[in-house]
Every structure is written in structure tokens, then in C-alpha cells.
N, C-alpha and C. Protein backbone atom coordinates (compact mmCIF):
# COMPACT_ATOMS: atom_id res chain seq x y z
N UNK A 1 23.36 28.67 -18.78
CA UNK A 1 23.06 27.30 -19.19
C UNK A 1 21.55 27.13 -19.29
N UNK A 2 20.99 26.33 -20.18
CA UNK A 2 19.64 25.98 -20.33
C UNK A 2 18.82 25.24 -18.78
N UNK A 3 17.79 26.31 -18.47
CA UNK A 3 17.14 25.15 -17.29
C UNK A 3 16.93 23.99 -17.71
N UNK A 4 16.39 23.29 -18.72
CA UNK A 4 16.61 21.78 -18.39
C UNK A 4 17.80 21.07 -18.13
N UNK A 5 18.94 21.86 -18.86
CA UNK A 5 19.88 20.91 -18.17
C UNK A 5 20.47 20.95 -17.27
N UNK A 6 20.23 22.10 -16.53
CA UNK A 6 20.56 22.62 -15.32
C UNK A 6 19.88 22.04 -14.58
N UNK A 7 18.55 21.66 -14.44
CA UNK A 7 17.71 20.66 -13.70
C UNK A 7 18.20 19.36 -14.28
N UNK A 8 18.43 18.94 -15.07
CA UNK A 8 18.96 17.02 -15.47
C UNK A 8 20.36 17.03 -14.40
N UNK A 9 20.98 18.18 -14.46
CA UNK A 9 22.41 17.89 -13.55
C UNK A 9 21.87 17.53 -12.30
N UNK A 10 21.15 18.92 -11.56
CA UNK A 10 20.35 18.89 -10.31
C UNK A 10 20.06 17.41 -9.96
N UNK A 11 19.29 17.08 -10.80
CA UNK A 11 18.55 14.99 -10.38
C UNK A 11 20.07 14.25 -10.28
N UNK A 12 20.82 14.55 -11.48
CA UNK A 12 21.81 13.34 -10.88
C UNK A 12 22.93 13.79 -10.41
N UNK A 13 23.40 14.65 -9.82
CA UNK A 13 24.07 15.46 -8.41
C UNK A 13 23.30 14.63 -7.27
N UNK A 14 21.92 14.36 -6.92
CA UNK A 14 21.09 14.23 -6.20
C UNK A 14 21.06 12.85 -6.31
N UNK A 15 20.85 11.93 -7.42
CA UNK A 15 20.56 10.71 -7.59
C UNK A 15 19.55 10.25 -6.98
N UNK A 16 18.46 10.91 -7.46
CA UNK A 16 17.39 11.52 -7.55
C UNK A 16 16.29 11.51 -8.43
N UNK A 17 16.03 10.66 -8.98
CA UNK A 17 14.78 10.25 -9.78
C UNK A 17 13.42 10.52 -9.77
N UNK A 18 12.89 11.41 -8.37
CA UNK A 18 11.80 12.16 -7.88
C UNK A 18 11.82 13.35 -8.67
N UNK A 19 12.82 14.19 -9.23
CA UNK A 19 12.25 15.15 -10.07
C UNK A 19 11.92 14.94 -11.33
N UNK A 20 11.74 13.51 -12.17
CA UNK A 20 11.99 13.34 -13.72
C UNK A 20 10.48 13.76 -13.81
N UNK A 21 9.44 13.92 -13.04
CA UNK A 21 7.97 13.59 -13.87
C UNK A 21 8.13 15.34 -13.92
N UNK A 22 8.44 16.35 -13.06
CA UNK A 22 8.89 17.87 -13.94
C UNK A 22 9.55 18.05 -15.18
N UNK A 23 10.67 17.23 -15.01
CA UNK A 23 11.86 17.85 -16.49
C UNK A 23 11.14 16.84 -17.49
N UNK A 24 10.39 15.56 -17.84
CA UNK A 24 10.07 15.21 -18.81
C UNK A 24 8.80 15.50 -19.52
N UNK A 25 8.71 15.84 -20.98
CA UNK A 25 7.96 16.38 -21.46
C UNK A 25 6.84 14.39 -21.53
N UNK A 26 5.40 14.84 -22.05
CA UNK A 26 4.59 13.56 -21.75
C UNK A 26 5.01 13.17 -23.29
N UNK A 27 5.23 13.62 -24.37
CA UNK A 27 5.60 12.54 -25.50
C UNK A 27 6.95 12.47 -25.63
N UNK A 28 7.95 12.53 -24.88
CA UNK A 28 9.21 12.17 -25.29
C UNK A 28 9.74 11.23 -25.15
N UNK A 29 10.54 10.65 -26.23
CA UNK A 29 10.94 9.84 -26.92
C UNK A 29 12.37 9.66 -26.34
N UNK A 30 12.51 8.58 -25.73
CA UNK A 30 13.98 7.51 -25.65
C UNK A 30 14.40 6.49 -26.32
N UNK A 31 15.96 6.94 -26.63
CA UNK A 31 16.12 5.91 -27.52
C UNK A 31 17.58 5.54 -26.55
N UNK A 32 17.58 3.98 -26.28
CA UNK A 32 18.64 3.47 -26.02
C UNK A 32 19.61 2.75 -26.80
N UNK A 33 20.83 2.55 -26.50
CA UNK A 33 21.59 2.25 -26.94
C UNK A 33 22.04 1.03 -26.82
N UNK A 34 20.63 0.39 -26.21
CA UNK A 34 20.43 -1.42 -26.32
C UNK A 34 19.01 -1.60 -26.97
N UNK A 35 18.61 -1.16 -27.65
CA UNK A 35 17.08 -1.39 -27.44
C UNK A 35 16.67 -0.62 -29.13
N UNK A 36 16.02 -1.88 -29.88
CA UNK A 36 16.00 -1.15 -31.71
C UNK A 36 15.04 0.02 -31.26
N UNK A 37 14.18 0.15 -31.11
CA UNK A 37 13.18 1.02 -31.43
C UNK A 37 12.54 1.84 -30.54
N UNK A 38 12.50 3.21 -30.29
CA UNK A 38 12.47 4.09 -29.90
C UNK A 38 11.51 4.14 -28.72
N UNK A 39 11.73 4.18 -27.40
CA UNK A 39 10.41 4.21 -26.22
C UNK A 39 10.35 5.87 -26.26
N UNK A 40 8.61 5.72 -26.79
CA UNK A 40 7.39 6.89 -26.34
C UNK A 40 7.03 7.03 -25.02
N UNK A 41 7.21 8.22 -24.92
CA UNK A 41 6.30 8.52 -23.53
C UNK A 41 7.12 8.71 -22.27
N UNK A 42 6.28 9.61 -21.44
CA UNK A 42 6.84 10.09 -20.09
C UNK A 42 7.04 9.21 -20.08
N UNK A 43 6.50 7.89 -19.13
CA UNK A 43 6.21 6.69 -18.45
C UNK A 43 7.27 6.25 -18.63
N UNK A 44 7.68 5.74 -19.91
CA UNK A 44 8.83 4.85 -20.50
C UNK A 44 10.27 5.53 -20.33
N UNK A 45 9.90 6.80 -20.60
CA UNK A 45 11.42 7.45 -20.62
C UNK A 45 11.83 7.22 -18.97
N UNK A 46 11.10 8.03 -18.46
CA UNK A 46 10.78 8.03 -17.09
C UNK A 46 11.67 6.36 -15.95
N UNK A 47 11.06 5.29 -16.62
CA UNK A 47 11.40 4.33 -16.12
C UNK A 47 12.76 3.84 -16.51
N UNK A 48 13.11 4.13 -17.99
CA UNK A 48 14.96 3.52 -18.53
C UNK A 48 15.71 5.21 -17.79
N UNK A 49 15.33 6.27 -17.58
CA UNK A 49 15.78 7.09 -16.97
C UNK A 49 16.40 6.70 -15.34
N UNK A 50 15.54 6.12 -14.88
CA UNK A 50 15.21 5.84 -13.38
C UNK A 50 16.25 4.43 -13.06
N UNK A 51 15.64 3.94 -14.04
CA UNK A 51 16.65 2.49 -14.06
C UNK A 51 18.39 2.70 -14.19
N UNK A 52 18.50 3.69 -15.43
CA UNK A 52 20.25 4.32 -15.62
C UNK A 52 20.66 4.89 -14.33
N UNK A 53 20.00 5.45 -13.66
CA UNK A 53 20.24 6.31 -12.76
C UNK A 53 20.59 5.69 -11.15
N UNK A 54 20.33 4.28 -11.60
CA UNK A 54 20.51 3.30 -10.52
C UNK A 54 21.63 2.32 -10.61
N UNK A 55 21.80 2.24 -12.34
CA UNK A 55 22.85 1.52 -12.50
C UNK A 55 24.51 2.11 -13.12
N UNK A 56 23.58 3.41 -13.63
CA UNK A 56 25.57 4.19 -13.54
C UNK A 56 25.78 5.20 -12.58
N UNK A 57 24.68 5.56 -11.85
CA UNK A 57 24.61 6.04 -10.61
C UNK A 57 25.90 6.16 -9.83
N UNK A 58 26.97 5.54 -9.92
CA UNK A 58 27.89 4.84 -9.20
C UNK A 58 28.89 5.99 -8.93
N UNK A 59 29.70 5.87 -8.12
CA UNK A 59 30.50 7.36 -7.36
C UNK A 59 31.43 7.92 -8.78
N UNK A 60 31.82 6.71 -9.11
CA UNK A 60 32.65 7.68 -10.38
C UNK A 60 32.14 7.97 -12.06
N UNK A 61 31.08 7.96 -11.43
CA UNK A 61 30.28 8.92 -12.67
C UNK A 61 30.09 9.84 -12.95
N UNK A 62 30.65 10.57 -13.93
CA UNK A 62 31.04 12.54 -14.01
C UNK A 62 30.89 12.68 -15.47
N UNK A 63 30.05 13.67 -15.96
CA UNK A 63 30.15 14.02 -16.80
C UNK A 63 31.50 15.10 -17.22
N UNK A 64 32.26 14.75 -18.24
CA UNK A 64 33.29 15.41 -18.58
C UNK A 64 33.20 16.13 -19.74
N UNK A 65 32.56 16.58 -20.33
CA UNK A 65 32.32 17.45 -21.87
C UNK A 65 30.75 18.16 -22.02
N UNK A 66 30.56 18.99 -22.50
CA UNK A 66 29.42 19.68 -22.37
C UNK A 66 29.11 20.41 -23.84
N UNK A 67 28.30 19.89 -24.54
CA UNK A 67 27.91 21.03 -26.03
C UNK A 67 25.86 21.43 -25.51
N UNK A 68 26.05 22.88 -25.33
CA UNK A 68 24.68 23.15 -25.66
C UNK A 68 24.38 23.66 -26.47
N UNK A 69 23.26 24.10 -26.88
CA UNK A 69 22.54 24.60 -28.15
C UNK A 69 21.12 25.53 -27.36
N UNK A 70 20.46 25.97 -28.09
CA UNK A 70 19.32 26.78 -28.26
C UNK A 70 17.94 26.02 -27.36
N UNK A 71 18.37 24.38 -27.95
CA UNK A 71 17.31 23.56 -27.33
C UNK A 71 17.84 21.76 -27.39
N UNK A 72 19.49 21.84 -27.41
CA UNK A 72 19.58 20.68 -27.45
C UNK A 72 20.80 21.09 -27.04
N UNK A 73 21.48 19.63 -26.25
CA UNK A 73 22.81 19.71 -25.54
C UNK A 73 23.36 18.03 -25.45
N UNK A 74 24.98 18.07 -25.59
CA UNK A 74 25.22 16.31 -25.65
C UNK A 74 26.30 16.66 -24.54
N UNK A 75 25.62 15.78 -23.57
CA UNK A 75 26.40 15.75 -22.43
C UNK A 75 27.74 14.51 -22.52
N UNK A 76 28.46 14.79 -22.40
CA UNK A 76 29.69 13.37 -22.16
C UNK A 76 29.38 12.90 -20.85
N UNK A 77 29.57 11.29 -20.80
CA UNK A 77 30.23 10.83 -19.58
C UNK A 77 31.04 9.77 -19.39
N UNK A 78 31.47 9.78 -18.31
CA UNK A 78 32.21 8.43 -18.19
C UNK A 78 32.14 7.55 -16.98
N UNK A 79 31.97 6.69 -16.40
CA UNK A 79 32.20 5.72 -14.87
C UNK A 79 33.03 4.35 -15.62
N UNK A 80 33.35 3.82 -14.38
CA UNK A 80 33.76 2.43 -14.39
C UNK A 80 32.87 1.92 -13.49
N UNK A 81 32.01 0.84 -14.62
CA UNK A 81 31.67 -0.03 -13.59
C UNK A 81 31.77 -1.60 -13.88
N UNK A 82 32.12 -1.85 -12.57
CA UNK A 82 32.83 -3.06 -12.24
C UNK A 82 34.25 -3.19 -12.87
N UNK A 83 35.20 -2.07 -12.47
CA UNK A 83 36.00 -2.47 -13.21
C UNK A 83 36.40 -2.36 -14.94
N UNK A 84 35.50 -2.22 -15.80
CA UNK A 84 35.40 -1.50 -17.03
C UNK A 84 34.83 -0.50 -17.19
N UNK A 85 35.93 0.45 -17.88
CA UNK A 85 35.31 1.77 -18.54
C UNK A 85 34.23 2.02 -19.36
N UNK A 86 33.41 2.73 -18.82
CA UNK A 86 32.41 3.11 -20.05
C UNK A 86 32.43 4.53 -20.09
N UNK A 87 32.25 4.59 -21.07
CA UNK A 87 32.18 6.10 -22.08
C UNK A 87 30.77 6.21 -22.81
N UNK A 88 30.32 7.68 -22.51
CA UNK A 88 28.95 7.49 -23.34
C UNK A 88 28.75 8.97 -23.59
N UNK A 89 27.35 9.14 -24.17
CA UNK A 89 26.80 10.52 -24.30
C UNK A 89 25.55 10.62 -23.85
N UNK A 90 25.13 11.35 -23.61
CA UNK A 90 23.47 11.75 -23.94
C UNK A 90 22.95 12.76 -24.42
N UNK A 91 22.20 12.45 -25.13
CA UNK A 91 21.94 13.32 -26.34
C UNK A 91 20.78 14.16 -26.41
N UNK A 92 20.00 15.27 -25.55
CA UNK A 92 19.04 15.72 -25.00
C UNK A 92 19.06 16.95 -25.64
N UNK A 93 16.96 16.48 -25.72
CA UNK A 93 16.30 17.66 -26.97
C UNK A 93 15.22 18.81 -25.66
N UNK A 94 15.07 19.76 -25.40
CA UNK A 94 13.75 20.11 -24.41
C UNK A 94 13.04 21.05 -25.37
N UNK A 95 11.84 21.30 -25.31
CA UNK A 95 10.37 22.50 -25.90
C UNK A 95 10.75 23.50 -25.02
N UNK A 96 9.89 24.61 -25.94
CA UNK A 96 9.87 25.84 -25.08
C UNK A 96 9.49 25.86 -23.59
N UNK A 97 9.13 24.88 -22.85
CA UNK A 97 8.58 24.84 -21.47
C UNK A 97 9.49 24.34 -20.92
N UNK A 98 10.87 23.82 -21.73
CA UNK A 98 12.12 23.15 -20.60
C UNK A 98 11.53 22.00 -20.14
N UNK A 99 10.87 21.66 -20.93
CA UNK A 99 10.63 20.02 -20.95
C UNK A 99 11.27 19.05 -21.66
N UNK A 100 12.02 18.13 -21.46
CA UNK A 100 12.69 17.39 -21.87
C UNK A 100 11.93 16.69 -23.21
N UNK A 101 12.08 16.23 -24.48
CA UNK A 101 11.25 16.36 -25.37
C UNK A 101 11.40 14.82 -26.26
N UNK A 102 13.40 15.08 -26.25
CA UNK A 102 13.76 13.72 -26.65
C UNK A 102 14.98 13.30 -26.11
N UNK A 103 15.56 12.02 -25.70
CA UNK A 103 16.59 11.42 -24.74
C UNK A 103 17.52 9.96 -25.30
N UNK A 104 18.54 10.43 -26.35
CA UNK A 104 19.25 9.40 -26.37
C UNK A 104 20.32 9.36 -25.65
N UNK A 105 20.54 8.08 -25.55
CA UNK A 105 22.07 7.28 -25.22
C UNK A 105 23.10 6.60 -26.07
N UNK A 106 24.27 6.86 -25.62
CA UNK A 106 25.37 5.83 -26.76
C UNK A 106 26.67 5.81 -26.16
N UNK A 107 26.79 4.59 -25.93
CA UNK A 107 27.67 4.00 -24.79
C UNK A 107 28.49 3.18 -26.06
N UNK A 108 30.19 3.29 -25.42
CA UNK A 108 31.40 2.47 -26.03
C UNK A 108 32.45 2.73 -24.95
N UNK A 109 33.20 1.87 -25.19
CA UNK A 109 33.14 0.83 -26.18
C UNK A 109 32.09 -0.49 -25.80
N UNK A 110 32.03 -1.09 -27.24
CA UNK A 110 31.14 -2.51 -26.82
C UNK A 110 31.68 -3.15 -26.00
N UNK A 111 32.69 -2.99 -25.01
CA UNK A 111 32.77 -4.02 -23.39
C UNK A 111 32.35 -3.67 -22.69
N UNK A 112 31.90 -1.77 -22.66
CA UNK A 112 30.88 -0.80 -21.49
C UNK A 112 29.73 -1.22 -21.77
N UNK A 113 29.00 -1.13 -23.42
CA UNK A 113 27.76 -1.04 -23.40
C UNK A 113 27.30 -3.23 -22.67
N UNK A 114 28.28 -3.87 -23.10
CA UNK A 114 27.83 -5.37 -22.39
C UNK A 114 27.50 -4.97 -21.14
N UNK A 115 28.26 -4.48 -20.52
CA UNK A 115 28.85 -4.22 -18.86
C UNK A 115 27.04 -3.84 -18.83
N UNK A 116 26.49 -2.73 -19.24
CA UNK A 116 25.37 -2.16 -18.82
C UNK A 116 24.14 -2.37 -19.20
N UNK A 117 23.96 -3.41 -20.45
CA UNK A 117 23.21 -3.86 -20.66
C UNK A 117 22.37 -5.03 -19.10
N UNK A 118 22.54 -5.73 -19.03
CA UNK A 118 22.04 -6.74 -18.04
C UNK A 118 21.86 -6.35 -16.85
N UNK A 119 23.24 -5.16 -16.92
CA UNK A 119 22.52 -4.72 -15.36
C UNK A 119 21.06 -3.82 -15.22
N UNK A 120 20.86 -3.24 -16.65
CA UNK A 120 19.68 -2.36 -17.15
C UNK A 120 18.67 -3.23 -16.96
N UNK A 121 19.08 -4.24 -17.48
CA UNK A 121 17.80 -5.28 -17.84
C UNK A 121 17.19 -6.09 -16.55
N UNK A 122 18.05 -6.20 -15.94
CA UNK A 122 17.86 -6.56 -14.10
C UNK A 122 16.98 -5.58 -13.74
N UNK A 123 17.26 -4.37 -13.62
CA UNK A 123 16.72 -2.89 -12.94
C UNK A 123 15.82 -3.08 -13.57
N UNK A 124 15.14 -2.90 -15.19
CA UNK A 124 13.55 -2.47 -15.51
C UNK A 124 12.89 -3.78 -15.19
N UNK A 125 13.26 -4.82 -14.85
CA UNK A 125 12.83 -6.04 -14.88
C UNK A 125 11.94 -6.29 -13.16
N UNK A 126 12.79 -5.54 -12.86
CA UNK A 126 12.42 -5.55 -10.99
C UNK A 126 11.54 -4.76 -10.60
């Protein structure tokens, strides 16, 4: 398996947000799946990283499907939280240094992505 994603499992096995400033590269690009336009930068990724990681964090969160590639891999997952299912992906790019490079999300159905919106928006807000 690719070390970065072997280290992205590592952090959230751990739930663990102390290793992201290693696995993220300093210009990579997050794109959420609430949010039009694309957040630049460690910093940013770093923080909607930190924030997800607090709010689907939750015991029944497992990734169930796995595609890697050369330098890109789409992880499946799924939790319930509060009671509604969410289903999502993430969609992760790393550079030759196993630095994480680029980081989307895409959450359904639209009653998961409601579910996680506000609670996101609580977390970066705090």
C-alpha cells in the first residue's frame, strides 16, 4: 500500500490530528463537499481535516472500499451520525515525498451531507 495512505489510516485509527502537518504537502488543495471553491494550503486543509476528524470521528466510522493508484487512492466510507447514514469518499492525490498534495470529499446522500454540514461549521467556527 502507498505510505501516505498508510499514514492517513494510521491518524484516523488514532483520531489523531497531530500527525497531519507530516502527511500534508504545504500547497494542497481541499475541496469540500460543502464549500464552492477550493481551500489552498497546509493550514486550511489541515484545519477542515482536523475539524472532519472530530465530527465523523465517531465509533462507527470505517472505511469499507479501497481503490489505489501510483499516486492517488479513493477511499470509501461510511458512519451514522446521529442516527443518519452517511456515505462518502475521499478522494486523495500525494507527490513523490508522500505528501498529501490534493484532498477531496463527497458525501450522500443529501440527508448525510445536511447531517455534517453544521456540525463542520460549529467545529471550524470554534
Amino acid at each position: 500500500m502507498a505510505v501516505a495512505i498508510e499514514h492517513w489510516h494510521a491518524l484516523m485509527d488514532a483520531r489523531d490530528p497531530g500527525g497531519l502537518d507530516d502527511l500534508i504537502a504545504e500547497d494542497c488543495v481541499f475541496r469540500s463537499p460543502a464549500v464552492h471553491t477550493p481551500q489552498i494550503g497546509k493550514a486550511i486543509t489541515i484545519k477542515y481535516l482536523t475539524a472532519a476528524q472530530k465530527v465523523l470521528g465517531v465509533p462507527s466510522f470505517r472505511y469499507v472500499e479501497e481503490w489505489v493508484g501510483p499516486n492517488s487512492a479513493v477511499l470509501e466510507f461510511e458512519l451514522d451520525l446521529d442516527g443518519i447514514q452517511v456515505n462518502g469518499v475521499d478522494i486523495i492525490h500525494w507527490n513523490d515525498a508522500d505528501k498529501i498534495i490534493s484532498f477531496r470529499v463527497m458525501i450522500r446522500p443529501v440527508k448525510g451531507l445536511q447531517a455534517v454540514m453544521p456540525a463542520m461549521a460549529a467545529v471550524l467556527a470554534s
